[in-house]
Protein backbone atom coordinates (compact mmCIF):
# COMPACT_ATOMS: atom_id res chain seq x y z
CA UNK A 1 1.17 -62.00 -45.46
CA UNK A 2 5.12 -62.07 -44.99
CA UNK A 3 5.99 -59.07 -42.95
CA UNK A 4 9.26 -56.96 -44.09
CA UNK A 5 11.87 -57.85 -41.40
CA UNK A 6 14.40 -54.84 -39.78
CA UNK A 7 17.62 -54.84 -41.51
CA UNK A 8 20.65 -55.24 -39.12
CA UNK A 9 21.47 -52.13 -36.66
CA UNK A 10 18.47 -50.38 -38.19
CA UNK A 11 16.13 -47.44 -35.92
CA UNK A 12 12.70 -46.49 -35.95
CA UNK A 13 13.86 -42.50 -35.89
CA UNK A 14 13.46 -41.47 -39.75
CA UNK A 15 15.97 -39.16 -41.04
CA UNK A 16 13.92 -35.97 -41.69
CA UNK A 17 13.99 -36.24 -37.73
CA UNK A 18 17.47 -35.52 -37.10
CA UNK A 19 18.29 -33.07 -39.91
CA UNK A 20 15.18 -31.43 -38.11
CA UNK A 21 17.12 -32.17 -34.50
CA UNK A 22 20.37 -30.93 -35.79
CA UNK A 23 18.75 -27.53 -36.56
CA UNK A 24 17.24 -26.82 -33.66
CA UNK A 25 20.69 -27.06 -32.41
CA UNK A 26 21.70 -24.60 -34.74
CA UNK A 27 19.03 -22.11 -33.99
CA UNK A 28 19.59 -22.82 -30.06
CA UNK A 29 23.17 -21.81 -30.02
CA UNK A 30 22.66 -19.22 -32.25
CA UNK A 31 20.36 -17.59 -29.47
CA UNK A 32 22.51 -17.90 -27.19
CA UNK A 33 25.20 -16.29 -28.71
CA UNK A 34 22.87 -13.28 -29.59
CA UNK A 35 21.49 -12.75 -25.65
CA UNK A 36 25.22 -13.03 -24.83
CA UNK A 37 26.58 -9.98 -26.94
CA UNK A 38 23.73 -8.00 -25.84
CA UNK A 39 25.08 -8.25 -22.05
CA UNK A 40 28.28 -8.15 -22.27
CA UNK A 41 30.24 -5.59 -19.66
CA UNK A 42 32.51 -3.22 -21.56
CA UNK A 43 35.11 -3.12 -18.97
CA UNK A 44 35.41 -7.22 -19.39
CA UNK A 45 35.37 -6.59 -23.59
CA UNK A 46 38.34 -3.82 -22.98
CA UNK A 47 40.47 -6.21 -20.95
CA UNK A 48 39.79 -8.82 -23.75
CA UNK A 49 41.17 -6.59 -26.31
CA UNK A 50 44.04 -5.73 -24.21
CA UNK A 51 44.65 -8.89 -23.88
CA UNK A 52 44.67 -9.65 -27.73
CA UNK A 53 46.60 -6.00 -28.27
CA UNK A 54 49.52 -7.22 -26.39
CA UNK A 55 49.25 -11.04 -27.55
CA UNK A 56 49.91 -9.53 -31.30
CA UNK A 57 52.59 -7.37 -29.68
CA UNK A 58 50.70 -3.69 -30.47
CA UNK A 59 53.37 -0.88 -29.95
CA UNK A 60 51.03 2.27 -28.73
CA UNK A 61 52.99 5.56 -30.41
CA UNK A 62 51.86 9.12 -28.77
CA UNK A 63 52.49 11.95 -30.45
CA UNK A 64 51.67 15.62 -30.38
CA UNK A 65 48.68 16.95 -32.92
CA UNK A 66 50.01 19.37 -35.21
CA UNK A 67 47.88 22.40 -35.78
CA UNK A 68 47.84 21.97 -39.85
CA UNK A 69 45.65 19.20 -40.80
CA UNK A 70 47.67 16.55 -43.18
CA UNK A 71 46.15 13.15 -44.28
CA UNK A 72 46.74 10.61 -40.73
CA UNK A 73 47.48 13.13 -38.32
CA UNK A 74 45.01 13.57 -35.51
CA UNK A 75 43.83 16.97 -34.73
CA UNK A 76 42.67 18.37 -31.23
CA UNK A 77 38.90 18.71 -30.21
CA UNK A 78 39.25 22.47 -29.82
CA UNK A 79 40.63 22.90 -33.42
CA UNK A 80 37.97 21.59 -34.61
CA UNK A 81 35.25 24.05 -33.25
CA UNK A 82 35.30 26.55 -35.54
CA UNK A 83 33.03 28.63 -34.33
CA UNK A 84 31.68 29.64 -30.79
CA UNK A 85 28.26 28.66 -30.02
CA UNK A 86 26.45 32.06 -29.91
CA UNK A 87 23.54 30.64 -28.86
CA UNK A 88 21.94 32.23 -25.31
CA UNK A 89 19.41 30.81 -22.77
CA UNK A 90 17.95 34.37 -22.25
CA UNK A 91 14.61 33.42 -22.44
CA UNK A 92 15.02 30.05 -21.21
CA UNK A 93 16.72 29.90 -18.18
CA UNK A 94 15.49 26.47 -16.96
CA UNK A 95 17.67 24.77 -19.15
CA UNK A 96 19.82 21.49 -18.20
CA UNK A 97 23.10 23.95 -17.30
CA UNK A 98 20.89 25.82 -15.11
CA UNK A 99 18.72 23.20 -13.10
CA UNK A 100 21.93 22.69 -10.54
CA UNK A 101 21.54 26.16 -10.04
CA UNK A 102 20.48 27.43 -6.82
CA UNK A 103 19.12 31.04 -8.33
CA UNK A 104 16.36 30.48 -11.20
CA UNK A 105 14.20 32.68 -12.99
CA UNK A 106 15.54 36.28 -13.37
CA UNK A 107 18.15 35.99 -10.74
CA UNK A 108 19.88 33.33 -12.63
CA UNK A 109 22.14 35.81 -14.31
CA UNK A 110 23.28 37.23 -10.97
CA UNK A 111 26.28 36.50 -8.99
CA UNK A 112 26.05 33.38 -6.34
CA UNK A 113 28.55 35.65 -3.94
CA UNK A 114 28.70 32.75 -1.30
CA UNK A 115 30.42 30.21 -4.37
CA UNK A 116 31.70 32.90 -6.76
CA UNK A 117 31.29 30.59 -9.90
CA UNK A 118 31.29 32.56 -13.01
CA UNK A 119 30.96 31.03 -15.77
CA UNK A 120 33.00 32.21 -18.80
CA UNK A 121 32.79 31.08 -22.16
CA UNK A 122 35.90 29.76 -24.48
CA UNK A 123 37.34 32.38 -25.82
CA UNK A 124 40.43 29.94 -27.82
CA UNK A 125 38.33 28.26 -30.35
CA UNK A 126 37.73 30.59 -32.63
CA UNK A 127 41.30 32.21 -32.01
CA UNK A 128 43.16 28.46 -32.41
CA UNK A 129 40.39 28.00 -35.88
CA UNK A 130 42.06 31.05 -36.88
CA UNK A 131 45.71 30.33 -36.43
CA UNK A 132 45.48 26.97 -38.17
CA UNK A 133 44.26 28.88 -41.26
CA UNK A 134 46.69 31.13 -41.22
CA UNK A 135 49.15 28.45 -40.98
CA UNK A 136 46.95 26.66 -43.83
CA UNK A 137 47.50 29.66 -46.54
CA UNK A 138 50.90 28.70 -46.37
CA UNK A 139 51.97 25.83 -48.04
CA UNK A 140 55.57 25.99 -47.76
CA UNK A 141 54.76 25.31 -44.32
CA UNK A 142 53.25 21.79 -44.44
CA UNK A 143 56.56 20.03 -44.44
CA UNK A 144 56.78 21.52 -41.04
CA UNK A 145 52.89 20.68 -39.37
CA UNK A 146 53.78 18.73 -36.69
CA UNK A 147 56.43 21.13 -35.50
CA UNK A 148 52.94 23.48 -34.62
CA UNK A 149 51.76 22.85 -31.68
CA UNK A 150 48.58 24.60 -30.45
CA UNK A 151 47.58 23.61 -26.82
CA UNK A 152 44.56 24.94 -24.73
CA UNK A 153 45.82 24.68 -21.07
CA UNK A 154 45.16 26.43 -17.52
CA UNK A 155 46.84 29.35 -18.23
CA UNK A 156 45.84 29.84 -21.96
CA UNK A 157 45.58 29.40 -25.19
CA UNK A 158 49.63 28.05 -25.81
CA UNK A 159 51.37 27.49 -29.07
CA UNK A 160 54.61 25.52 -29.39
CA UNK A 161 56.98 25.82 -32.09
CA UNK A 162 58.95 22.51 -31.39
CA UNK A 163 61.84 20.67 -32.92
CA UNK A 164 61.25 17.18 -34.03
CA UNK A 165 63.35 14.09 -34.73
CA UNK A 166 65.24 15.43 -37.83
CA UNK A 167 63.22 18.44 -38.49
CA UNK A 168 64.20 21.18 -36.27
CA UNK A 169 63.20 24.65 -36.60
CA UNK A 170 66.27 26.40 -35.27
CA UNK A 171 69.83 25.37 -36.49
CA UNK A 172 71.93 24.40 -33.35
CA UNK A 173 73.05 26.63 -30.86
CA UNK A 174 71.97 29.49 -32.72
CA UNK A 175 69.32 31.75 -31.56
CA UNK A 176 67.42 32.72 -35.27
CA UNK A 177 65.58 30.37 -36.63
CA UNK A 178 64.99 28.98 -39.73
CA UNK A 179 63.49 31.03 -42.88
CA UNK A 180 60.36 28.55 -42.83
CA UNK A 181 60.28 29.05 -38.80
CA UNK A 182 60.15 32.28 -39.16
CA UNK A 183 56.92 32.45 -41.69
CA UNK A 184 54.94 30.27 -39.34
CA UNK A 185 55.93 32.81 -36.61
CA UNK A 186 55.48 35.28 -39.11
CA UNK A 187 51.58 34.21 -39.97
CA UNK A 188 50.69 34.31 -36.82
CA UNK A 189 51.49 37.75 -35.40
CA UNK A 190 48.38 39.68 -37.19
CA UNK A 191 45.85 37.02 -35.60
CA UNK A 192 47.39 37.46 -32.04
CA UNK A 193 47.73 41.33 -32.45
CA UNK A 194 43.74 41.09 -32.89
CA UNK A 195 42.95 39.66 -29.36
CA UNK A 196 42.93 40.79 -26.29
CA UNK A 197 44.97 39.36 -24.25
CA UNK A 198 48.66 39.27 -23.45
CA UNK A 199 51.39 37.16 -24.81
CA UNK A 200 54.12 35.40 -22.70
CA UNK A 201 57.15 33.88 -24.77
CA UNK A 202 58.97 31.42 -23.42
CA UNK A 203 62.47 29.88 -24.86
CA UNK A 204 62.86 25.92 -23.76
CA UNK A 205 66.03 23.83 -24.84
CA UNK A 206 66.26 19.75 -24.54
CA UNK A 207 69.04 18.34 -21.53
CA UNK A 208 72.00 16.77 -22.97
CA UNK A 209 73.13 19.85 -25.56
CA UNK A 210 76.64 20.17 -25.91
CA UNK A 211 77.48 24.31 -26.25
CA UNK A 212 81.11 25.49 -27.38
CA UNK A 213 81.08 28.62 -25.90
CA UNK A 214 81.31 27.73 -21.87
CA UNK A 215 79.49 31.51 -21.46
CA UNK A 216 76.93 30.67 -23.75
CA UNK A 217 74.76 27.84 -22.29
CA UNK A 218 71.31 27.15 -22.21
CA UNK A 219 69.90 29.80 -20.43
CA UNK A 220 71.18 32.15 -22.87
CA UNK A 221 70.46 30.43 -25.93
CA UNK A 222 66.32 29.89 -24.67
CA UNK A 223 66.05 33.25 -23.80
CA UNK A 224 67.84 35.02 -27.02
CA UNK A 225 65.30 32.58 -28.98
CA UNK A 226 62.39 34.13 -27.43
CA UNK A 227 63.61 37.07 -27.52
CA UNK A 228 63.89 36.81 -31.49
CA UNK A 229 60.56 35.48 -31.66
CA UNK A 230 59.48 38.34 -30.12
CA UNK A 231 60.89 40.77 -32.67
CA UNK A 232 59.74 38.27 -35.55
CA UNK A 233 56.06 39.22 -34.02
CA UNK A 234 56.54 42.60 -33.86
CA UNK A 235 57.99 43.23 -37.00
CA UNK A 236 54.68 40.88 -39.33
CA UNK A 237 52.41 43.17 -36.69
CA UNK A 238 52.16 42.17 -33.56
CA UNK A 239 51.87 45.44 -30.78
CA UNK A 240 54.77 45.59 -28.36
CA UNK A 241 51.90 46.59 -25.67
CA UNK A 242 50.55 42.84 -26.22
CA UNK A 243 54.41 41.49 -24.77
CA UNK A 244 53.38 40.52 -21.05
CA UNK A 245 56.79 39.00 -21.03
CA UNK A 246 60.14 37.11 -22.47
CA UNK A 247 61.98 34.54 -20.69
CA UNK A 248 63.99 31.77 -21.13
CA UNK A 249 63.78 28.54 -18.93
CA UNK A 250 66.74 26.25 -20.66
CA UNK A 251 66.06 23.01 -19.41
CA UNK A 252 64.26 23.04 -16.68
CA UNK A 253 60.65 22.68 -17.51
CA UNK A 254 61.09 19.73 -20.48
CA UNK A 255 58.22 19.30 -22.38
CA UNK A 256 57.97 15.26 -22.22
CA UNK A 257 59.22 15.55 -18.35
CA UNK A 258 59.77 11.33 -18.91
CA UNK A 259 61.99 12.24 -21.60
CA UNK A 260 64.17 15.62 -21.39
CA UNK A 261 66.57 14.65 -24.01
CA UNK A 262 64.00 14.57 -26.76
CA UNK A 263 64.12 17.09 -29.49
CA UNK A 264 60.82 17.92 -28.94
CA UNK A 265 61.52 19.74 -25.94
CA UNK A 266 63.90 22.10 -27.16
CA UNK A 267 61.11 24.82 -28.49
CA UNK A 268 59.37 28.07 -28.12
CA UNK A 269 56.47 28.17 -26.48
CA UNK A 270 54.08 31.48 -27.22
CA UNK A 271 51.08 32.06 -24.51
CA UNK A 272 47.48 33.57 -25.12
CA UNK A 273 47.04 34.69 -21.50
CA UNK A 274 43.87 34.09 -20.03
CA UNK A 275 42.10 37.37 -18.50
CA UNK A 276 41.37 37.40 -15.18
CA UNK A 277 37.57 36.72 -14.25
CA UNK A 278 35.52 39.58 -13.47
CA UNK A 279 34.94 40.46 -9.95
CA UNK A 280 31.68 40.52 -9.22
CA UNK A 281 30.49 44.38 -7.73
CA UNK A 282 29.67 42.78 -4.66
CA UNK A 283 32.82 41.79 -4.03
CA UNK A 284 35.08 44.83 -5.48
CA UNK A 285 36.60 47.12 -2.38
């Protein structure tokens, strides 16, 4: 019998082979890929991305929250905790804030005289939740949301009334504001008559300002604008036993210390003092 003879440059591998070949392939690098993303550092990932960020040229803008929420504009962690959490370990003292404690049981709610750590709770969440609605029932206002400023810092609970690039809230050089100024400042004074603490105002102006009178300068001008913020508070409600004090610190403590010519320095800056700590009995004379 005549046996079928190879054609020319012909294999013995049959085709369903290598399609079968090529797919394993497939499958292969496909696993690899998979155990790779799964342990991947982060830190290498972020210097990737900065790398890309700065290969497309990204341009990283900071800007101050404003207390009024508008469509795109961030808003600050405390602003968004409307409420205080309420909630007490009184029964359960062996919770995860008091395992690092060195007193458990009932003597957890004692004083630790030797590190004096009390504990206080934050009092500016609710109060900041509050001003940003009163600043919300006002819609003439809106135009204006990035102006408000409402900063929880060391000292306090601190709103800024700020100028902006082309939206300032006081016309230049003079020491009353403007009528939409004065109804955020306005707004405000019932809320901050209703807590307990004092209020420091402070006037700020921006380096660089030109001032035609040579005896009226900066220090003059920040402190008549606090000063007039002051009455503004006083008159929508505010006590005058709630003034700790008024000052005016021209241009010496800039807001953006990088940048003391911007706008945004020249402001007023109203303080929610924070109340001293009690003293334990142990340690009052």
């Amino acid at each position: 019998m005549a046996t079928k003879e190879k054609a020319a440059g012909g294999s013995d591998i049959p085709e369903w082979l290598v399609t079968f070949a090529d797919l394993m392939s497939i499958l292969v690098c496909f696993f690899v890929l998979l155990i790779s993303f799964s342990i991947q550092d982060k830190e290498k990932l972020q210097v990737v991305a900065g790398s890309v960020k700065e290969a497309f040229g990204v341009i990283e803008e900071q800007a101050k929250a404003g207390i009024v929420e508008r469509d795109g504009n961030p808003q600050r962690d405390y602003v968004k905790e409307l409420a205080q959490n309420e909630t007490t370990n009184d029964t359960d003292f062996a919770s995860e804030s008091h395992d690092s404690a060195e007193k458990q049981g009932p003597e957890a709610n004692t004083y630790d005289i030797e590190k004096n750590n009390v504990e206080l709770p934050n009092h500016f969440s609710l109060a900041a939740a509050t001003l940003k609605q009163a600043w919300q029932d006002l819609p003439d206002i809106t135009s204006v949301s990035d102006n408000l400023i409402v900063q929880e810092t060391n000292e306090g609970l601190n709103i800024v009334i700020a100028d902006q690039e082309g939206r300032p809230m006081f016309p230049e050089n003079s020491k009353y504001p403007y009528e939409i100024t004065r109804k955020a400042i306005a707004a405000i004074a019932p809320v901050l008559d209703k807590l307990p603490n004092q209020i420091r105002i402070t006037g700020h102006t921006a380096a660089g300002a030109t001032y035609p009178n040579p005896r009226y300068g900066p220090w003059e001008l920040s402190s008549d604008r606090a000063n007039v913020v002051r009455n503004i508070l006083e008159e929508f409600g505010l006590s005058p036993d709630k003034i700790h004090s008024v000052v005016g610190r021209a241009d010496a403590e800039p807001f953006f210390p990088n940048n003391p010519y911007l706008s945004a320095n020249q402001r007023v800056s109203i303080l929610v003092m924070k109340e001293d700590p009690p003293v334990p009995p142990e340690l009052k004379l």
